[in-house]
N, C-alpha and C. Protein backbone atom coordinates (compact mmCIF):
# COMPACT_ATOMS: atom_id res chain seq x y z
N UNK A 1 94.47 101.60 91.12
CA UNK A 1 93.83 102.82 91.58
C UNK A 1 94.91 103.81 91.99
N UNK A 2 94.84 104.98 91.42
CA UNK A 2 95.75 106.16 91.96
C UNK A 2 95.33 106.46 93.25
N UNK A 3 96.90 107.09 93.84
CA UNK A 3 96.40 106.97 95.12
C UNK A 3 97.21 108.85 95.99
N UNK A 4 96.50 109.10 95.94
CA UNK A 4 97.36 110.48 97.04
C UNK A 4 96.58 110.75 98.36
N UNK A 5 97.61 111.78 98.99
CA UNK A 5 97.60 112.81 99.96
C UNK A 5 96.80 114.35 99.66
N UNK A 6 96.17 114.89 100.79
CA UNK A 6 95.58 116.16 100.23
C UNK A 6 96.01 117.11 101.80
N UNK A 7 96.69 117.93 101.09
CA UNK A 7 96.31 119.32 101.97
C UNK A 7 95.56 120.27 102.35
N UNK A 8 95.16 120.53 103.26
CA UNK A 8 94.08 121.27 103.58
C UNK A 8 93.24 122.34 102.88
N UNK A 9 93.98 123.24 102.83
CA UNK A 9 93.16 124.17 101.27
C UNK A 9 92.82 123.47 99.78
N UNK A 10 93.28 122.55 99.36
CA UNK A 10 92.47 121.69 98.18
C UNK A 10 91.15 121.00 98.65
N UNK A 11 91.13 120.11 100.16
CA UNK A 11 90.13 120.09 99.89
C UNK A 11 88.84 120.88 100.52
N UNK A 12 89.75 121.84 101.34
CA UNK A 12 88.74 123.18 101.44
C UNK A 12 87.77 123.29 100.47
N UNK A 13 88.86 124.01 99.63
CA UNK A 13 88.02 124.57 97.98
C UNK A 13 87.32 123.71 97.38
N UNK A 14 87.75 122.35 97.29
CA UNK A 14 86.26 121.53 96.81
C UNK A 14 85.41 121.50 97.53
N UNK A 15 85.42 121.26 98.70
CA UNK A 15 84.23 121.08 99.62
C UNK A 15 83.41 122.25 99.95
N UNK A 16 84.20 123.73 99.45
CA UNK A 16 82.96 124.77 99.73
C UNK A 16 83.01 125.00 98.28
N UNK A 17 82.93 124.19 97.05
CA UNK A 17 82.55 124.65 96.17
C UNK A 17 83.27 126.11 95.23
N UNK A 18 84.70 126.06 96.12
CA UNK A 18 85.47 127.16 95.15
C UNK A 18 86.40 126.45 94.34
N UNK A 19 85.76 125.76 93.60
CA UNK A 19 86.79 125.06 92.56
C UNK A 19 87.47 125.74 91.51
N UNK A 20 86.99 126.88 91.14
CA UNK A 20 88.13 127.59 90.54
C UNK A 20 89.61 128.11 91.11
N UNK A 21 89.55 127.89 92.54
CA UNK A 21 91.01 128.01 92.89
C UNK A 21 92.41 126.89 92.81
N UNK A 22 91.54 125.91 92.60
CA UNK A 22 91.57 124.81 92.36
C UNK A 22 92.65 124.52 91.02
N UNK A 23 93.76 123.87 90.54
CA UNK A 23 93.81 123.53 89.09
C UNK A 23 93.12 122.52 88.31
N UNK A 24 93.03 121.92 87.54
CA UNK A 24 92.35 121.29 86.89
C UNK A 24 92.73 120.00 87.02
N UNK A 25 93.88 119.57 87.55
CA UNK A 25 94.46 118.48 87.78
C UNK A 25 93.69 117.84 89.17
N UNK A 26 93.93 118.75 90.02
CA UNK A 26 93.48 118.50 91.16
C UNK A 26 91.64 118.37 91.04
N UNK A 27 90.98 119.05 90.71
CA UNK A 27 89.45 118.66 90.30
C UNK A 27 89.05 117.49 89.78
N UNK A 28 90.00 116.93 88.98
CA UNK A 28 89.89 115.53 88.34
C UNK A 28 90.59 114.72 89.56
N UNK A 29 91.28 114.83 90.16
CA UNK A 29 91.78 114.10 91.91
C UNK A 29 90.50 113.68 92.39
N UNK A 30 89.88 115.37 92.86
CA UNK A 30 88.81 115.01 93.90
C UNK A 30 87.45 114.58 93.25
N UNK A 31 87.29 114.45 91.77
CA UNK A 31 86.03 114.35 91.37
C UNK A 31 86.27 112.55 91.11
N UNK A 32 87.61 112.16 90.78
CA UNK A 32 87.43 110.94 90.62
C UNK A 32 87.30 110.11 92.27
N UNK A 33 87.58 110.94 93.19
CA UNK A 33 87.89 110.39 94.23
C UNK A 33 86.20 110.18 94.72
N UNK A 34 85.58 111.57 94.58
CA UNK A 34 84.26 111.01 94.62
C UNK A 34 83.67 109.58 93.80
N UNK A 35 84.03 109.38 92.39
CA UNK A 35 83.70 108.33 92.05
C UNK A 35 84.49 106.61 92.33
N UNK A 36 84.41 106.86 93.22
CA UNK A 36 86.06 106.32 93.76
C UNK A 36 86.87 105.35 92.84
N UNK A 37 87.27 106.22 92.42
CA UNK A 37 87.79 105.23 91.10
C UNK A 37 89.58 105.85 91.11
N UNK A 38 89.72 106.95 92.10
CA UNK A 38 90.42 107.25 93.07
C UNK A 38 90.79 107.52 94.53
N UNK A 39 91.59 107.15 95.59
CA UNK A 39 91.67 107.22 96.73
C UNK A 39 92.73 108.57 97.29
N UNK A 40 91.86 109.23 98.08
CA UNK A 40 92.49 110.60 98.75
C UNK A 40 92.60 110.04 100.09
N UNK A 41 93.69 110.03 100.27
CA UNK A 41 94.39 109.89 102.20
C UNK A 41 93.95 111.82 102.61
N UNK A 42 93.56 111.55 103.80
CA UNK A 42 93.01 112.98 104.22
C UNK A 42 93.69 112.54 105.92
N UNK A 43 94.95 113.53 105.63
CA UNK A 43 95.46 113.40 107.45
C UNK A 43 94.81 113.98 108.38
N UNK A 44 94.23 113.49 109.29
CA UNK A 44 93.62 114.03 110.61
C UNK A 44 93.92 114.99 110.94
N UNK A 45 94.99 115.28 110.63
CA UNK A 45 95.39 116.83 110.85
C UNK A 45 94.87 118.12 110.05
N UNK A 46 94.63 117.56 108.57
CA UNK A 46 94.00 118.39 107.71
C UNK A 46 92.29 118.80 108.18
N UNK A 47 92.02 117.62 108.96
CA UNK A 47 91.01 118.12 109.74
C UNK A 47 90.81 119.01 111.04
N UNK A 48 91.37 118.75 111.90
CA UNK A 48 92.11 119.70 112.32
C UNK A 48 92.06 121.12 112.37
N UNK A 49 93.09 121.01 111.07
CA UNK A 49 93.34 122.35 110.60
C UNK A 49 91.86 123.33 110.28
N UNK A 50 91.27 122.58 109.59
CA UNK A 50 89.82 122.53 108.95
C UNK A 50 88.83 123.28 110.47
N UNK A 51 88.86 122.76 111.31
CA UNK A 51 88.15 122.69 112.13
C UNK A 51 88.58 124.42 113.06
N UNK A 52 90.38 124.62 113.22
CA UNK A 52 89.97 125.67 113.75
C UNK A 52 90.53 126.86 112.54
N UNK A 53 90.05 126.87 111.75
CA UNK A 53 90.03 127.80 110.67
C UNK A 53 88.63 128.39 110.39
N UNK A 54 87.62 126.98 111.09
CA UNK A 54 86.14 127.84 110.88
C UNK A 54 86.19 128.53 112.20
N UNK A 55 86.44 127.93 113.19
CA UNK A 55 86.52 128.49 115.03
C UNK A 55 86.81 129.79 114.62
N UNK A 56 88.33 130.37 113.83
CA UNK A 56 88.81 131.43 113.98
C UNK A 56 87.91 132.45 112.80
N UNK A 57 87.09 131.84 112.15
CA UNK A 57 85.96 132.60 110.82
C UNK A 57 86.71 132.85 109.66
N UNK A 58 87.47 132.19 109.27
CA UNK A 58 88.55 132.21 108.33
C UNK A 58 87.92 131.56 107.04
N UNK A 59 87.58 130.48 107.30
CA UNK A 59 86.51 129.73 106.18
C UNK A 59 85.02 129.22 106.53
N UNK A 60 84.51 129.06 105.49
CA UNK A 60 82.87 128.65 105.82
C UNK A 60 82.53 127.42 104.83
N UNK A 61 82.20 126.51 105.28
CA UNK A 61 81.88 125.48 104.91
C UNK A 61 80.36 125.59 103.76
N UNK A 62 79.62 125.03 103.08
CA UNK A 62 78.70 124.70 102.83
C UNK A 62 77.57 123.82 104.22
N UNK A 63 77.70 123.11 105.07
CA UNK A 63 77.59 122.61 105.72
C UNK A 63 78.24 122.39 107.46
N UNK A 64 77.40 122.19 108.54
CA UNK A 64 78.31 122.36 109.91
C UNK A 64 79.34 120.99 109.69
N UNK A 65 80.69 121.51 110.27
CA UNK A 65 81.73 120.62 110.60
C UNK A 65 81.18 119.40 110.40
N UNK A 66 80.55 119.20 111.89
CA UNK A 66 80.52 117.63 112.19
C UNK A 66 79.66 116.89 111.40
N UNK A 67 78.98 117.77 110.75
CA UNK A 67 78.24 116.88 109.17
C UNK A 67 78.87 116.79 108.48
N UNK A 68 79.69 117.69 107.75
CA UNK A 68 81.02 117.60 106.88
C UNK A 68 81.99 116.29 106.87
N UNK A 69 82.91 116.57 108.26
CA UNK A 69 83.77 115.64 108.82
C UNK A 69 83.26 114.45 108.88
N UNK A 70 82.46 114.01 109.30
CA UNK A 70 81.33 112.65 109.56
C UNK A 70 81.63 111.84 108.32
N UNK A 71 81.19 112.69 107.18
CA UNK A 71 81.08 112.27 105.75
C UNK A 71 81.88 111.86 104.60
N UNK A 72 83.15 112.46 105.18
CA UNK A 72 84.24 112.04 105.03
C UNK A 72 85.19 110.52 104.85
N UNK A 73 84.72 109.92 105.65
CA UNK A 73 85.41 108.69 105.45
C UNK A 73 84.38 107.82 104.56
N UNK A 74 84.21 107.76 104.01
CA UNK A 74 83.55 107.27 102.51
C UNK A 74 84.61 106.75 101.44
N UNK A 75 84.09 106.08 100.53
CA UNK A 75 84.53 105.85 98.96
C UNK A 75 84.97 106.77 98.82
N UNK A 76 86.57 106.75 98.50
CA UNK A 76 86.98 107.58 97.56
C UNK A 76 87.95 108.55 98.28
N UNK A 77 87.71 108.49 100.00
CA UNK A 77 88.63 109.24 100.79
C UNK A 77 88.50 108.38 101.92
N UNK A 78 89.76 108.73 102.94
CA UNK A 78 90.39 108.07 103.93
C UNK A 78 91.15 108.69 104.37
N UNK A 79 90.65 109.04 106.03
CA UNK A 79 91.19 109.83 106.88
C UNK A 79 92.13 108.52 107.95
N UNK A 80 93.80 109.53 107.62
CA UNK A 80 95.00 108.86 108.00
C UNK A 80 95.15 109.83 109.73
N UNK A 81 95.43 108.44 110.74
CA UNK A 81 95.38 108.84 112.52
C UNK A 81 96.58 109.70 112.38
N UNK A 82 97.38 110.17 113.06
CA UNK A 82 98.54 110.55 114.00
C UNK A 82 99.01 109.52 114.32
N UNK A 83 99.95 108.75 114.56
CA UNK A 83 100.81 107.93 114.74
C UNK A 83 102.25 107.71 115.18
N UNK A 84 102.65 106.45 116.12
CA UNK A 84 104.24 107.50 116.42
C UNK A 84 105.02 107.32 114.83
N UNK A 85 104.77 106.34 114.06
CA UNK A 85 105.55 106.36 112.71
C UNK A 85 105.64 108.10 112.28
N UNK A 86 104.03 108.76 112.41
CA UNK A 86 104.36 109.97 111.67
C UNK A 86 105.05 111.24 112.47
N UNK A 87 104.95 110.79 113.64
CA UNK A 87 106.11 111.62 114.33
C UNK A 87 106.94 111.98 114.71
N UNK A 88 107.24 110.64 114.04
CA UNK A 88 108.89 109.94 114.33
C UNK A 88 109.38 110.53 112.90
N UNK A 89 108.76 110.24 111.76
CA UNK A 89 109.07 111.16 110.93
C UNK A 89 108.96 112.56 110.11
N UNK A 90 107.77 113.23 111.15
CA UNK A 90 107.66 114.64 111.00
C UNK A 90 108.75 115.35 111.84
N UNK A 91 109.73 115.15 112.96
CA UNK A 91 109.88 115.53 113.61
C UNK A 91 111.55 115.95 112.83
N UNK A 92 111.96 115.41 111.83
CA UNK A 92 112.89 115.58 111.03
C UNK A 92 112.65 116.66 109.46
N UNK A 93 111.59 116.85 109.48
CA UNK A 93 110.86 117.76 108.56
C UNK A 93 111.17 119.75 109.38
N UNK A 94 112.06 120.16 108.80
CA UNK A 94 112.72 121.45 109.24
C UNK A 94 112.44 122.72 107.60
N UNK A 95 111.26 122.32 107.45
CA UNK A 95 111.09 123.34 106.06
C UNK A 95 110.01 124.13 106.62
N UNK A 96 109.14 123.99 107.59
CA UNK A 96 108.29 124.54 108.26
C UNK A 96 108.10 124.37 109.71
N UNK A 97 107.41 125.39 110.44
CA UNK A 97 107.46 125.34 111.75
C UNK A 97 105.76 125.49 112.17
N UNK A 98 105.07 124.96 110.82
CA UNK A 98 103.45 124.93 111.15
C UNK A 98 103.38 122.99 111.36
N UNK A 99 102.82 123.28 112.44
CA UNK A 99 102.96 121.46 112.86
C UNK A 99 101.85 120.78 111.89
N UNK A 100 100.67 121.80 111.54
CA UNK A 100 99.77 121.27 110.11
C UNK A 100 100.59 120.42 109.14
N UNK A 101 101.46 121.65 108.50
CA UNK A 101 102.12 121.44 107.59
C UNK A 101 103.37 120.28 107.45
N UNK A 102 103.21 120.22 108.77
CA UNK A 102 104.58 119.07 109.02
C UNK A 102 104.01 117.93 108.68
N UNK A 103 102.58 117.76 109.36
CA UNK A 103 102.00 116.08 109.93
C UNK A 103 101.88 116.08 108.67
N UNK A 104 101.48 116.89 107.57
CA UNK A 104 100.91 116.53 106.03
C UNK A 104 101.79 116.21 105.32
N UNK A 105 102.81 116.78 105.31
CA UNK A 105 103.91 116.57 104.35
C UNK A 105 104.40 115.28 104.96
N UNK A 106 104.32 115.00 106.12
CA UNK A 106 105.38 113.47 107.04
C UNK A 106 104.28 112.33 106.39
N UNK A 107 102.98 112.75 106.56
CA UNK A 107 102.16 111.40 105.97
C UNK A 107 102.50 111.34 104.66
N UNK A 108 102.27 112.51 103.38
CA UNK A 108 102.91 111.76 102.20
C UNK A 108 104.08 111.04 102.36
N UNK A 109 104.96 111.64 103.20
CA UNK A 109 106.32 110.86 102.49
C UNK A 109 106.25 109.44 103.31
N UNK A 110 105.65 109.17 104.11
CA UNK A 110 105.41 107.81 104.45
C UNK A 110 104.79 106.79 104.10
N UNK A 111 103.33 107.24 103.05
CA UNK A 111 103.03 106.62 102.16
C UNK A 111 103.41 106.81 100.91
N UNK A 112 104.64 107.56 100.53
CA UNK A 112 105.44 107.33 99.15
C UNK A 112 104.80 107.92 98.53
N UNK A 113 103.55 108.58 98.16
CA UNK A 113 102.66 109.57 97.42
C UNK A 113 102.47 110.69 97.53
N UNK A 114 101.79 111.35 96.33
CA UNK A 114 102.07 112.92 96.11
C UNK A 114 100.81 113.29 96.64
N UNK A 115 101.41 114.68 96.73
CA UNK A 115 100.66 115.71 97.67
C UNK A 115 99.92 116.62 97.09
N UNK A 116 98.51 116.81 96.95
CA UNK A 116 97.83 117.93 96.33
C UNK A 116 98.25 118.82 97.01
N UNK A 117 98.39 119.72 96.75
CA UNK A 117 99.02 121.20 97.48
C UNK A 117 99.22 122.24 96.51
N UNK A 118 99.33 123.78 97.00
CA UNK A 118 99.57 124.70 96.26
C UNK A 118 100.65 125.51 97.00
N UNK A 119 100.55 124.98 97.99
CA UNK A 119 101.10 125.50 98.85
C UNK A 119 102.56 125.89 98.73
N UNK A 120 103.16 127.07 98.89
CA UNK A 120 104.76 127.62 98.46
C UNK A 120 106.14 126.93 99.08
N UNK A 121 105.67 127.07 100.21
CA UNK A 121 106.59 126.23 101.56
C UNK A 121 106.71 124.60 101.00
N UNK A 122 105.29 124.58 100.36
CA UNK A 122 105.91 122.71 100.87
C UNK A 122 106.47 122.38 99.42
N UNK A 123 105.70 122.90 98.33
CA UNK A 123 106.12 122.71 96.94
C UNK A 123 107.90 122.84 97.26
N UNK A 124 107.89 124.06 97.16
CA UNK A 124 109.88 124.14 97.29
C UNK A 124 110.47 123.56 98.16
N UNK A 125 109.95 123.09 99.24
CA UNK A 125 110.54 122.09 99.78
C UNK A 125 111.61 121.14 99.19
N UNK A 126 110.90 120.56 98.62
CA UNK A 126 111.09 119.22 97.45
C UNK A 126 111.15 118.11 98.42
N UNK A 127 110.20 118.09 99.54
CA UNK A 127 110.08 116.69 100.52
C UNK A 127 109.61 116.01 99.76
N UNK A 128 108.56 116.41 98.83
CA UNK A 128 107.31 115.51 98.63
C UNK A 128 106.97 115.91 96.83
N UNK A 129 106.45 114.44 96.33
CA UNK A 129 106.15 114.77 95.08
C UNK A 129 104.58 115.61 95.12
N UNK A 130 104.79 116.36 94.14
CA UNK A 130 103.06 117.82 94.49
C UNK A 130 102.82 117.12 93.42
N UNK A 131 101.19 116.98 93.58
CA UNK A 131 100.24 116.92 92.35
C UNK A 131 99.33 118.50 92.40
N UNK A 132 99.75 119.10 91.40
CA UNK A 132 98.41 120.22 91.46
C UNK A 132 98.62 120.26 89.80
């Protein structure tokens, strides 16, 4: 079973249904992940993030949060804690100064897997292998 990491705006956009922002690579991620015939690590933090991005009216869900979030740990996805491992190794991560972006990028590289992302900062990084 393939196995990745997701950053917060991928699975934004699937989950409110803007999959055209989406690449095509990544749609086949999250659609197999629904069939779980793939596994998405989803860092707690990406929730998080998720959570005060609607607070601030930035994004809108299809559905309230805590129905959303709830639903989440299912087939096919798996929401990864905070941990001192990941802080012990986010805290060496100096390509960004968004602590989002840190905890996400520190969990891929701790589980050795790539990162859905589109994201500019973390792509050039080169911390982490990107799947988009």
């Amino acid at each position: 079973m393939a196995l990745y990491v997701t950053d917060t705006h991928p699975l934004v956009w699937y989950a409110s249904g803007q999959r055209g922002k989406l690449s095509k690579r990544a749609i086949r991620i999250f659609e197999d992940a629904d069939r779980n015939t793939v596994l998405v690590y989803v860092p707690v933090m990406v929730l998080w993030e998720v959570s005060m991005l609607i607070r601030g009216r930035r994004i809108e869900l299809r559905q309230p949060f805590d129905h959303w979030v709830q639903g989440l740990p299912r087939r096919g996805f798996e929401v990864v804690p905070v941990d001192l491992p990941l802080v012990l190794e986010a805290r060496w991560l100096i390509f960004s100064r968004d602590p989002f972006d840190v905890s996400i990028v520190a969990t891929a590289k701790l589980k050795d897997l790539p990162l859905i992302t589109k994201d500019e900062n973390i792509t050039g990084s080169g911390e982490v292998e990107v799947a988009w």
